[in-house]
C-alpha atoms as a PDB file:
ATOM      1  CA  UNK A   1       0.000   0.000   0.000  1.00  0.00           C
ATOM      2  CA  UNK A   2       1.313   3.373  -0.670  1.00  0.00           C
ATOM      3  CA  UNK A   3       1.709   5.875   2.110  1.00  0.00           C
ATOM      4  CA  UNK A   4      -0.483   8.269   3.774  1.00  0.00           C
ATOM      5  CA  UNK A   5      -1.365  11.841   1.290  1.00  0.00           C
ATOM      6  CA  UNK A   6      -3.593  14.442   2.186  1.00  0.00           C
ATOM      7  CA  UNK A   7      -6.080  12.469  -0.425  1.00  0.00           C
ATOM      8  CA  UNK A   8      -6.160   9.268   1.046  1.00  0.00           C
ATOM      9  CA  UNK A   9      -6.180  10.296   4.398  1.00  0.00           C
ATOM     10  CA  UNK A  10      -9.063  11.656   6.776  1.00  0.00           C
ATOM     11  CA  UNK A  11      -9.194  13.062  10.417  1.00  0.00           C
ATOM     12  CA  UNK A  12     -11.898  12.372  12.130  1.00  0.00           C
ATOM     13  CA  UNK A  13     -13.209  12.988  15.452  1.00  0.00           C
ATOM     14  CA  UNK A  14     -16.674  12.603  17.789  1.00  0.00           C
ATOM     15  CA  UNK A  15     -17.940  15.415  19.927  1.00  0.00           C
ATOM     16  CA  UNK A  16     -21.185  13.976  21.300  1.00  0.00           C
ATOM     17  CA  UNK A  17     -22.023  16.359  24.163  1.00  0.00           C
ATOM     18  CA  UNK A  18     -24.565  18.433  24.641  1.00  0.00           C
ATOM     19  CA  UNK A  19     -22.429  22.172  25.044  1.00  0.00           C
ATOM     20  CA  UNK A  20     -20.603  20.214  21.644  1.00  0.00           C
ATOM     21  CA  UNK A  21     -19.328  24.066  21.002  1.00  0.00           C
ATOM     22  CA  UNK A  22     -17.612  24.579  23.879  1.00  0.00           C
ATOM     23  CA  UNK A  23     -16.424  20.967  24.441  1.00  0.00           C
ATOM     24  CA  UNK A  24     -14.606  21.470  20.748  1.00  0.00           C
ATOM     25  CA  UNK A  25     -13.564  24.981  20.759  1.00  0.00           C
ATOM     26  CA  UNK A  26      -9.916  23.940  21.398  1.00  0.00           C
ATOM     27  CA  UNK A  27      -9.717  20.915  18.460  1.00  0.00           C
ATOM     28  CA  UNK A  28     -11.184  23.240  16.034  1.00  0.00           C
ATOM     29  CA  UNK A  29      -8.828  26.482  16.665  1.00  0.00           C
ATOM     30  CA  UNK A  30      -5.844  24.452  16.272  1.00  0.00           C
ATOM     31  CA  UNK A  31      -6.921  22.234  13.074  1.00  0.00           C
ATOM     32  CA  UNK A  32      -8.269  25.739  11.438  1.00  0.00           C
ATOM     33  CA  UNK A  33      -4.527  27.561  12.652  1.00  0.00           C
ATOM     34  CA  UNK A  34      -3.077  24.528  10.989  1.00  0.00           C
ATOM     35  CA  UNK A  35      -4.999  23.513   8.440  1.00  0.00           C
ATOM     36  CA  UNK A  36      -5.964  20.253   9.263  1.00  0.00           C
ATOM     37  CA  UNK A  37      -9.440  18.844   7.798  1.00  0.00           C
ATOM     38  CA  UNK A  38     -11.069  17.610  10.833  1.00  0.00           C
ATOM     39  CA  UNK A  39     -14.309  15.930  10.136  1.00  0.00           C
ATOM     40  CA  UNK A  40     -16.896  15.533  13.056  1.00  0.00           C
ATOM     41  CA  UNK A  41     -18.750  12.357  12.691  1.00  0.00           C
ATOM     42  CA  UNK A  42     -21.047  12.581  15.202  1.00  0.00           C
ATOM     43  CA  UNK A  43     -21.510  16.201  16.804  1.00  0.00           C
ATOM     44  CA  UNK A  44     -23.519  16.985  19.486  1.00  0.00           C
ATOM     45  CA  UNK A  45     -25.725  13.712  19.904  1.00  0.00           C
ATOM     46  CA  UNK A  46     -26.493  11.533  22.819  1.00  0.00           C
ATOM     47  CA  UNK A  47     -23.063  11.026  24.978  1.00  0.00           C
ATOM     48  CA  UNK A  48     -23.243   7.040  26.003  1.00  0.00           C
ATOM     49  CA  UNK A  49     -20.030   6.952  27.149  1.00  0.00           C
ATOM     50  CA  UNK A  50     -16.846   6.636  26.084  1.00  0.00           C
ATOM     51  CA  UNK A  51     -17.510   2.817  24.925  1.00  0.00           C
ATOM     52  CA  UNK A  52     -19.461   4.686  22.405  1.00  0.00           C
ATOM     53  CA  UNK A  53     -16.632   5.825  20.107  1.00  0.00           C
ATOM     54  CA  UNK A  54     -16.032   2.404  19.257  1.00  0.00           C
ATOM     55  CA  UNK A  55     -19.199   1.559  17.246  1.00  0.00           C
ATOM     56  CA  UNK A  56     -19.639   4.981  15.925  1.00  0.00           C
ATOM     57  CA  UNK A  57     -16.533   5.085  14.715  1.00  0.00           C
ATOM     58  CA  UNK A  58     -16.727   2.174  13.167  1.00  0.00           C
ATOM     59  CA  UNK A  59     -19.569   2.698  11.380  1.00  0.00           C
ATOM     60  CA  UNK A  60     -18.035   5.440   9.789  1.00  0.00           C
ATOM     61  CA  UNK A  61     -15.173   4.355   8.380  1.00  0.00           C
ATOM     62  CA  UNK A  62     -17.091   1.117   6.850  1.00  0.00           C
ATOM     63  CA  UNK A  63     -18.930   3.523   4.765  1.00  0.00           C
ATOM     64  CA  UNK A  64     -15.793   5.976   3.682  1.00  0.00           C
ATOM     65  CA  UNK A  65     -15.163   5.152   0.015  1.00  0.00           C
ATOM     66  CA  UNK A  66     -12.279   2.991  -0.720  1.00  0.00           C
ATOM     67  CA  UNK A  67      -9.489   5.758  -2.082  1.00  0.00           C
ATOM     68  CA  UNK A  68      -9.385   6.547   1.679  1.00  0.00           C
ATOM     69  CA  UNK A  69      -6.979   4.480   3.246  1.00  0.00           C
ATOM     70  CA  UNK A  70      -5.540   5.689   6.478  1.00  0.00           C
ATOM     71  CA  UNK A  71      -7.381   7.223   9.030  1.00  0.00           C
ATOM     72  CA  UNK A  72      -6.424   9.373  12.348  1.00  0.00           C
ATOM     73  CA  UNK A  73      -9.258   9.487  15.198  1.00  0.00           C
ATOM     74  CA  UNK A  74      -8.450  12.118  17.939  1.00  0.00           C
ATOM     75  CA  UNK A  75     -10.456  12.903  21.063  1.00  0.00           C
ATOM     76  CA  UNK A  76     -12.502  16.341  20.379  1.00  0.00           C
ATOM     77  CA  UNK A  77     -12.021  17.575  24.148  1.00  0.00           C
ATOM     78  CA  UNK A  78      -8.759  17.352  25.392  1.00  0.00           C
ATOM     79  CA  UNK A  79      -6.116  17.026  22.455  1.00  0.00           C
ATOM     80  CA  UNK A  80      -4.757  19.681  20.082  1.00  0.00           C
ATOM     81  CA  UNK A  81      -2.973  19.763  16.713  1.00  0.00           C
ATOM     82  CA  UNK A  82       0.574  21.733  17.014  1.00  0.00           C
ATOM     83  CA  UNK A  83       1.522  21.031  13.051  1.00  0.00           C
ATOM     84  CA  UNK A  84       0.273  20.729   9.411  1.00  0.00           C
ATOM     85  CA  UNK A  85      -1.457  17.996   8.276  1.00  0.00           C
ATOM     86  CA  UNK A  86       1.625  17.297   5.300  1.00  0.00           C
ATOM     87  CA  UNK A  87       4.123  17.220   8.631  1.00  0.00           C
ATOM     88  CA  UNK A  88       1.841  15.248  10.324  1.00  0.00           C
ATOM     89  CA  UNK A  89       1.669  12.411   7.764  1.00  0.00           C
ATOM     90  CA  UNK A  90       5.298  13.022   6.624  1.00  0.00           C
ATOM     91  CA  UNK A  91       6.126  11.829  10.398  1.00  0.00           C
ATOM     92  CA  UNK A  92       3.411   9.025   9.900  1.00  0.00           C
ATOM     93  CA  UNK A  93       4.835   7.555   6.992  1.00  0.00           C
ATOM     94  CA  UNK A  94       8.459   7.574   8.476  1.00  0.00           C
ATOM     95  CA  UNK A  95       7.372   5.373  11.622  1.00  0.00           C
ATOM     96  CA  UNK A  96       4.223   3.674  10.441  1.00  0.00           C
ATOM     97  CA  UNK A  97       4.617  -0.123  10.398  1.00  0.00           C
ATOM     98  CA  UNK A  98       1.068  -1.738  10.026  1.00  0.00           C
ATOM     99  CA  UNK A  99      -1.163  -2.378  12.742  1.00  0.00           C
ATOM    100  CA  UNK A 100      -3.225   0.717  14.192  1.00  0.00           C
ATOM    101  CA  UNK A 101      -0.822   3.456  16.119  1.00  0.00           C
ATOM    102  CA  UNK A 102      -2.007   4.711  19.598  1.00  0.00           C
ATOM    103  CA  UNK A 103      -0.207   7.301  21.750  1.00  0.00           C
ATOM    104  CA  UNK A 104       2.336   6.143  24.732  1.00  0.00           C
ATOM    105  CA  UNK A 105       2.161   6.868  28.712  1.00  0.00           C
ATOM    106  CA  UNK A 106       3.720   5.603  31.676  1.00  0.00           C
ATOM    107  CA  UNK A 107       2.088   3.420  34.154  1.00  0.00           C
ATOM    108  CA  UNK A 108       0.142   6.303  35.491  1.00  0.00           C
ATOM    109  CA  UNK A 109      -2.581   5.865  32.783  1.00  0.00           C
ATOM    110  CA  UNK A 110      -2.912   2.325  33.428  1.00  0.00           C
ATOM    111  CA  UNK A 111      -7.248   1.451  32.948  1.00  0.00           C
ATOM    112  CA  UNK A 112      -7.822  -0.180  36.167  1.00  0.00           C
ATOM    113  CA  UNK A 113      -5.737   1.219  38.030  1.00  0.00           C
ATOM    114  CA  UNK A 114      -3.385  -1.034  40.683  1.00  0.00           C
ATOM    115  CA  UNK A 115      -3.946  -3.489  38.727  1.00  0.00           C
ATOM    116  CA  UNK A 116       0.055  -4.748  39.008  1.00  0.00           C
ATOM    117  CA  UNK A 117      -0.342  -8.044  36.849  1.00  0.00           C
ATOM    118  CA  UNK A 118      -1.642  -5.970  33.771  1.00  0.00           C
ATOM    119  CA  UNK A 119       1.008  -3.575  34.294  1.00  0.00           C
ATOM    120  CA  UNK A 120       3.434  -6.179  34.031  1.00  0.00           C
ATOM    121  CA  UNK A 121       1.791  -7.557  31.050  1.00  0.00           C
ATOM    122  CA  UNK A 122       1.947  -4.288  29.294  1.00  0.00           C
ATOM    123  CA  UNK A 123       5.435  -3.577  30.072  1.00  0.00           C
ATOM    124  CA  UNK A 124       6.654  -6.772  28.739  1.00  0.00           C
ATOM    125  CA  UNK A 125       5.306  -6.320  25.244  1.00  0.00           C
ATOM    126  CA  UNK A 126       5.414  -2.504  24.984  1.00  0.00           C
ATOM    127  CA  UNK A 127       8.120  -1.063  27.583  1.00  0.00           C
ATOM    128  CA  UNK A 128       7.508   1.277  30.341  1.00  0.00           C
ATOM    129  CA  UNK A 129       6.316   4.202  27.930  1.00  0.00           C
ATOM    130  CA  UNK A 130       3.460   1.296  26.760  1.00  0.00           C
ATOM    131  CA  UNK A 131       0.515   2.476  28.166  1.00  0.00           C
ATOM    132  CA  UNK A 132      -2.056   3.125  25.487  1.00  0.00           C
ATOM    133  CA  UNK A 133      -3.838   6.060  25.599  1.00  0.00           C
ATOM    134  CA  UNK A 134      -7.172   6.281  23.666  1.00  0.00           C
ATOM    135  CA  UNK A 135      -7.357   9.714  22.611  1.00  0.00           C
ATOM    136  CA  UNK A 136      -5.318   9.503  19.354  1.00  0.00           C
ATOM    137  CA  UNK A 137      -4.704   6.776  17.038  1.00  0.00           C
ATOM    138  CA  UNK A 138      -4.125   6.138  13.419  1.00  0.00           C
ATOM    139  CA  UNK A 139      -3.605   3.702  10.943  1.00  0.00           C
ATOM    140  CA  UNK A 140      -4.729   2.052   7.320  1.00  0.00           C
ATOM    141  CA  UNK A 141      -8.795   2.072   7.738  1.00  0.00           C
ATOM    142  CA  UNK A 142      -8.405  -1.945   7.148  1.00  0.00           C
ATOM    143  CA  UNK A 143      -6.581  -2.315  10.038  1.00  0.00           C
ATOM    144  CA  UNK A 144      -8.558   0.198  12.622  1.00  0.00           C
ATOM    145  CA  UNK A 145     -11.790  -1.550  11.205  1.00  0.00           C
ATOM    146  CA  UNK A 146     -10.402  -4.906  12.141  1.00  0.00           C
ATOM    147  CA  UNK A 147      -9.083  -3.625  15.455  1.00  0.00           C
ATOM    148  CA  UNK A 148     -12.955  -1.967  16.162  1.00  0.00           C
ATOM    149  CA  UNK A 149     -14.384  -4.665  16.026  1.00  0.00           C
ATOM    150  CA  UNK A 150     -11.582  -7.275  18.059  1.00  0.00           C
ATOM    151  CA  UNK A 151     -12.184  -4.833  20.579  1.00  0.00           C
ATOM    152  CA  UNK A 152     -16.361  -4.751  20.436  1.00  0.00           C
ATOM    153  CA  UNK A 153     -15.947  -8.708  20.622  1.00  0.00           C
ATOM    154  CA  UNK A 154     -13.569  -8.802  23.433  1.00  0.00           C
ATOM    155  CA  UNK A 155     -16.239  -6.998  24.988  1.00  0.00           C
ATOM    156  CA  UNK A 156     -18.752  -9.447  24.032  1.00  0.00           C
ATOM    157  CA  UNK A 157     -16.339 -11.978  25.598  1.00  0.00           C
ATOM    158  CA  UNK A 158     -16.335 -10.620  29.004  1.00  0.00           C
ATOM    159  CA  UNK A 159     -19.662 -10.343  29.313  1.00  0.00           C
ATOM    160  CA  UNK A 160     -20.649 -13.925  28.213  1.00  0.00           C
ATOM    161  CA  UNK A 161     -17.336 -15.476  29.579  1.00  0.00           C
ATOM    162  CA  UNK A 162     -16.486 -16.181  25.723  1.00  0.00           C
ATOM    163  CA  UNK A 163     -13.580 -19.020  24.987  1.00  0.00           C
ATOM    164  CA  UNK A 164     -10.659 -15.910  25.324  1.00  0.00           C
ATOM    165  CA  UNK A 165      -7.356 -15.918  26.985  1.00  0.00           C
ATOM    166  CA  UNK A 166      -7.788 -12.224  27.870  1.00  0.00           C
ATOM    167  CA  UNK A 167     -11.155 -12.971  29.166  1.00  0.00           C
ATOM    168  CA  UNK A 168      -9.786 -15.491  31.322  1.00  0.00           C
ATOM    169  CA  UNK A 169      -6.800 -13.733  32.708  1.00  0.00           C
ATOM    170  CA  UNK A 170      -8.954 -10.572  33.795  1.00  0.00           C
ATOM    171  CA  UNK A 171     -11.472 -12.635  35.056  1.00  0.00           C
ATOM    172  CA  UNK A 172      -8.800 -13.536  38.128  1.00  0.00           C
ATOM    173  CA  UNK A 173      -8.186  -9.978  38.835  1.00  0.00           C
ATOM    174  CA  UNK A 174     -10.094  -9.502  41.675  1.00  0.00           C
ATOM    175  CA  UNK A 175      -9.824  -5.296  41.077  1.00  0.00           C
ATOM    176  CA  UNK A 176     -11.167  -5.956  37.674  1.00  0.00           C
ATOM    177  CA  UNK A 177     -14.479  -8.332  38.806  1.00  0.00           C
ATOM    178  CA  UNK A 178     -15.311  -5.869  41.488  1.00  0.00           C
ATOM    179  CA  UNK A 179     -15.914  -2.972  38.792  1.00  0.00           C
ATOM    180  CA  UNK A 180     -16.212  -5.292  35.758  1.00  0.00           C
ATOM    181  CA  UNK A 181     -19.127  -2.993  34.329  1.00  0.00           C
ATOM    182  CA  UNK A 182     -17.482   0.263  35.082  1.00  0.00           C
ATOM    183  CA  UNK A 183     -14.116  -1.143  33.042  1.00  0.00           C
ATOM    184  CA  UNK A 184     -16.270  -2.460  29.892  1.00  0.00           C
ATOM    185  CA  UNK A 185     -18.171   0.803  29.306  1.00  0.00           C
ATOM    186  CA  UNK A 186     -14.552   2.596  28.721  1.00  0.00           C
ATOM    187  CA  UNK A 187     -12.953   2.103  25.269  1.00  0.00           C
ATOM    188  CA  UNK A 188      -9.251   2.730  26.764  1.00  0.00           C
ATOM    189  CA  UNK A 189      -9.468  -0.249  29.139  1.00  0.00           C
ATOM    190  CA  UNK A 190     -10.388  -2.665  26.451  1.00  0.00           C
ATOM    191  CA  UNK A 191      -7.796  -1.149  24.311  1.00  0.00           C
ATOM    192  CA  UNK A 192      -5.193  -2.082  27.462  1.00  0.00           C
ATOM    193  CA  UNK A 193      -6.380  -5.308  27.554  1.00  0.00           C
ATOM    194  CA  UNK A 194      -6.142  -6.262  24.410  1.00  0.00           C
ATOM    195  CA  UNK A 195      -2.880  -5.232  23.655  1.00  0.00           C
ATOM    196  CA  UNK A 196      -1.304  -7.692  26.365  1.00  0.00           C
ATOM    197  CA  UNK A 197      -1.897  -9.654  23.000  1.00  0.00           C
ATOM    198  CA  UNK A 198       1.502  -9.657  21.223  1.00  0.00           C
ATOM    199  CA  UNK A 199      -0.348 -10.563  18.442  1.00  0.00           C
ATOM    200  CA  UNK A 200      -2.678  -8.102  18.515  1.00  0.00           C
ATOM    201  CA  UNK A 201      -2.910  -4.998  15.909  1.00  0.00           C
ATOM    202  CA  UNK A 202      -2.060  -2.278  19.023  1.00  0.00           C
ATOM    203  CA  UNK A 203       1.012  -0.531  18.042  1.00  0.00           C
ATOM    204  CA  UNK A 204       2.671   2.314  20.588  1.00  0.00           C
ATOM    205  CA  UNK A 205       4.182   5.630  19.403  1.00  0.00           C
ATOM    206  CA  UNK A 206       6.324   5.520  23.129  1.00  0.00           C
ATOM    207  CA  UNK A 207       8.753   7.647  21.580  1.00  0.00           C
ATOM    208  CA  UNK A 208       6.054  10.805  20.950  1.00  0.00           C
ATOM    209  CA  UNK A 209       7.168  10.889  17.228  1.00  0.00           C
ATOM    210  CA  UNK A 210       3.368  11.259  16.065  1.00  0.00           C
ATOM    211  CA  UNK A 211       1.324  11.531  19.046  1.00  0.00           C
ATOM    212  CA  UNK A 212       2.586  12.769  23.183  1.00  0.00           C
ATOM    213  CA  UNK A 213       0.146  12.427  25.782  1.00  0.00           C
ATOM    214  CA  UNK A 214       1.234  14.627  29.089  1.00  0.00           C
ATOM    215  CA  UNK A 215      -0.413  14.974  32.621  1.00  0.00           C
ATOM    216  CA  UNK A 216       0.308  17.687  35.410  1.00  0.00           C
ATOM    217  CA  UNK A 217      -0.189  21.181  35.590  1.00  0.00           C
ATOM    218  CA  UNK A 218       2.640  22.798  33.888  1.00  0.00           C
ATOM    219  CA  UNK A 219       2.963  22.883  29.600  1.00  0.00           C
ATOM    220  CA  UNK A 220       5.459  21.508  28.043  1.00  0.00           C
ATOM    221  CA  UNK A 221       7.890  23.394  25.452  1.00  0.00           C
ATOM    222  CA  UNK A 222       6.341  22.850  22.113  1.00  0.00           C
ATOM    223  CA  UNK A 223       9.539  21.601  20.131  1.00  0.00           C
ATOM    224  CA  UNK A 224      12.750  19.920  21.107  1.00  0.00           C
ATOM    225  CA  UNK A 225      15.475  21.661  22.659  1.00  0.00           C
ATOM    226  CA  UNK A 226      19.147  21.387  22.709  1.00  0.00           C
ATOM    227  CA  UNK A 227      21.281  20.333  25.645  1.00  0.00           C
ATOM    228  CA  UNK A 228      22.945  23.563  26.760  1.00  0.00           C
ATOM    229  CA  UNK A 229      26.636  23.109  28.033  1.00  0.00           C
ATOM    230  CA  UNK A 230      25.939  22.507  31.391  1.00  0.00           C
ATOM    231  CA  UNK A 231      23.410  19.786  29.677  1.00  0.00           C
ATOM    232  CA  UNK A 232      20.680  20.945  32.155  1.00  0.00           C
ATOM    233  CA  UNK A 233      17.659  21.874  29.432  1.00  0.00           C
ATOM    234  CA  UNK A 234      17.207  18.552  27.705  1.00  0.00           C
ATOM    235  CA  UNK A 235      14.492  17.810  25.952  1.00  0.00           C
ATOM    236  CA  UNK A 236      11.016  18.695  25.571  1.00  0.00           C
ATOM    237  CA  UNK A 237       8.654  15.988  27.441  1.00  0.00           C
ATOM    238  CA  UNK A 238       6.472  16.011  23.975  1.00  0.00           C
ATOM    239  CA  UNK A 239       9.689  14.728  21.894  1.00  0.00           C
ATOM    240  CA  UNK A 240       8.467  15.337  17.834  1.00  0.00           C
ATOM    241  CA  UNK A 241       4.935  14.773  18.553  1.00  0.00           C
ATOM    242  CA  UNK A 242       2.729  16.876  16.356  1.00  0.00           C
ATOM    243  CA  UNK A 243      -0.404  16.110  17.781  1.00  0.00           C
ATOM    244  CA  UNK A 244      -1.095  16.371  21.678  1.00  0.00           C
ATOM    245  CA  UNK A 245      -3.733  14.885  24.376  1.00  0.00           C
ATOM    246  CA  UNK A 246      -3.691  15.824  27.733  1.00  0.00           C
ATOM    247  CA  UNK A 247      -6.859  14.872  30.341  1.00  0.00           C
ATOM    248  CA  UNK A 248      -6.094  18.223  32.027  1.00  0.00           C
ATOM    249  CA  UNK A 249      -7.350  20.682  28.912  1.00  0.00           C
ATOM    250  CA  UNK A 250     -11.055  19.818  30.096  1.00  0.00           C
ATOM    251  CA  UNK A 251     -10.832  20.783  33.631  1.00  0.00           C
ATOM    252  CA  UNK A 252      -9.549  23.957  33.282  1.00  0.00           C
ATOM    253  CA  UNK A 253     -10.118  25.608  29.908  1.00  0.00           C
ATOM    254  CA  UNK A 254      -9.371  29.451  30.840  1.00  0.00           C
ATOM    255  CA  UNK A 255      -5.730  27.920  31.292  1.00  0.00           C
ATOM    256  CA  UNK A 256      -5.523  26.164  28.395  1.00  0.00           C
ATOM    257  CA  UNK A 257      -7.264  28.074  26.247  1.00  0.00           C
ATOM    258  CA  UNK A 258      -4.722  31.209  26.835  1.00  0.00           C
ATOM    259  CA  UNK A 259      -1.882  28.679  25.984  1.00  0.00           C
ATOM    260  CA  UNK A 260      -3.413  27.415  22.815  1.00  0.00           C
ATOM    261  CA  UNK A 261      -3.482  31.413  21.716  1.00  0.00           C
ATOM    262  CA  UNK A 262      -0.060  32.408  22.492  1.00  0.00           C
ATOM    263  CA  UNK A 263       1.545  28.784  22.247  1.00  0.00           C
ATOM    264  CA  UNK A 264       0.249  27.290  19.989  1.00  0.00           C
ATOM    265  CA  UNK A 265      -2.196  29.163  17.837  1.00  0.00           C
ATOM    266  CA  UNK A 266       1.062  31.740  17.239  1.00  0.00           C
ATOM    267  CA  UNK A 267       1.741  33.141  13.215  1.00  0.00           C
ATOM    268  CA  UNK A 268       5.382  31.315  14.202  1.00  0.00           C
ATOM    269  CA  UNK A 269       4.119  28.279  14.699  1.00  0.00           C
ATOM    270  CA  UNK A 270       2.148  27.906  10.907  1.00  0.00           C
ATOM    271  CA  UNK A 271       5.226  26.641   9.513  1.00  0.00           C
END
């Protein structure tokens, strides 16, 4: 298959809330600034939960015609663009291996949390920077189809104690039973579980080339940095990432909205 181009390649997104404006004021300033063509599948519908991406989603891309062959899906709250869509799939093509690409964390975004035998799962196929977060991902629409619908299985699986491996190894998490229906409406925790599955189609970006997901309260630089001689700058925490997610943008939007203006949404940063 040839690579990703701006005309076989869509950017898609679901804001399914009822204040949908607000909720997507931050998406839509920085794919406008940028140029990005962000398509809203679904806007301001009923919000199910986050489980609901999955089918909706799906949906969609089973009806996209077939000269559209990669796809990125980004969260419409809480992540921003901080390139142009050309960088964004030059980067794509350089690191894109098959299988569907999700954004990296540490153990701290682990979906249930304490759960130490699924962190140890997860480390040993992905690293410590495994973690999949899932508020961005992208790959070929074959692939992210396929993946939809592993995932709306595996659900099917838990729920019916279905002939699965992954069913059976959750099933003796005692954390996990306890709050089995609040785990199975999220999308993220299935997408955790499943990609304990070294088989599975769940690719990490753990080295933020495409895709940096960040927690706490202060904003990272926008763009690599040199070591200075005392080698005491380093490196900025969102490495080449061009497209950022951070829970925090939702719970305090005066904040974040100044920093999208004069960090991100800056004539400097068009280029």
């Amino acid at each position: 298959m040839d690579g990703a181009t701006l005309d076989n390649t869509i950017f898609i997104t679901i804001c399914d809330y009822p204040n949908a404006d607000e909720v997507s004021a931050s998406i839509k300033r920085t794919a406008e600034h940028f140029g990005v063509p962000l398509t809203f599948i679904s806007y301001g519908g009923t919000f199910g939960g986050m489980i609901d991406k999955l089918p909706k989603t799906l949906a969609y891309l089973k009806s996209v015609p077939n000269t559209i062959k990669y796809v990125f899906f980004v969260d419409c709250r809480d992540v921003v663009f901080v390139n142009t869509p050309q960088n964004i799939l030059d980067e794509f093509n350089l690191c894109y291996n098959g299988g569907v690409l999700f954004a990296g964390a540490n153990r701290h975004n682990l979906y249930p949390y304490r759960e130490i035998e699924l962190e140890r799962r997860i480390e040993a196929v992905h690293g410590i920077q495994g973690f999949a977060n899932s508020g961005t991902y992208a790959g070929s629409v074959a692939e992210v189809i396929a993946l939809l619908e592993r995932l709306l299985e595996l659900r099917e699986a838990f729920y019916n104690d279905g002939d699965d491996p992954i069913v059976r190894i959750f099933k003796q998490m005692s954390g996990f039973v306890a709050e089995m229906e609040r785990y199975l409406s999220s999308d993220q925790f299935l997408i955790q579980a499943l990609s304990i599955d070294c088989n599975s189609a769940v690719r990490i970006d753990a080295h933020k080339r495409l895709f940096a997901f960040f927690g706490g309260k202060v904003f990272p630089p926008l763009h690599p940095r040199r070591y200075n001689r005392e080698g005491t700058e380093g490196f900025s925490p969102i490495g080449l990432a061009k497209i950022l997610h951070s829970h925090n943008m939702s719970q305090d939007r005066n904040t974040w909205n100044n920093w999208i203006a004069n960090a991100i949404c800056h004539e400097r940063h068009k280029n």
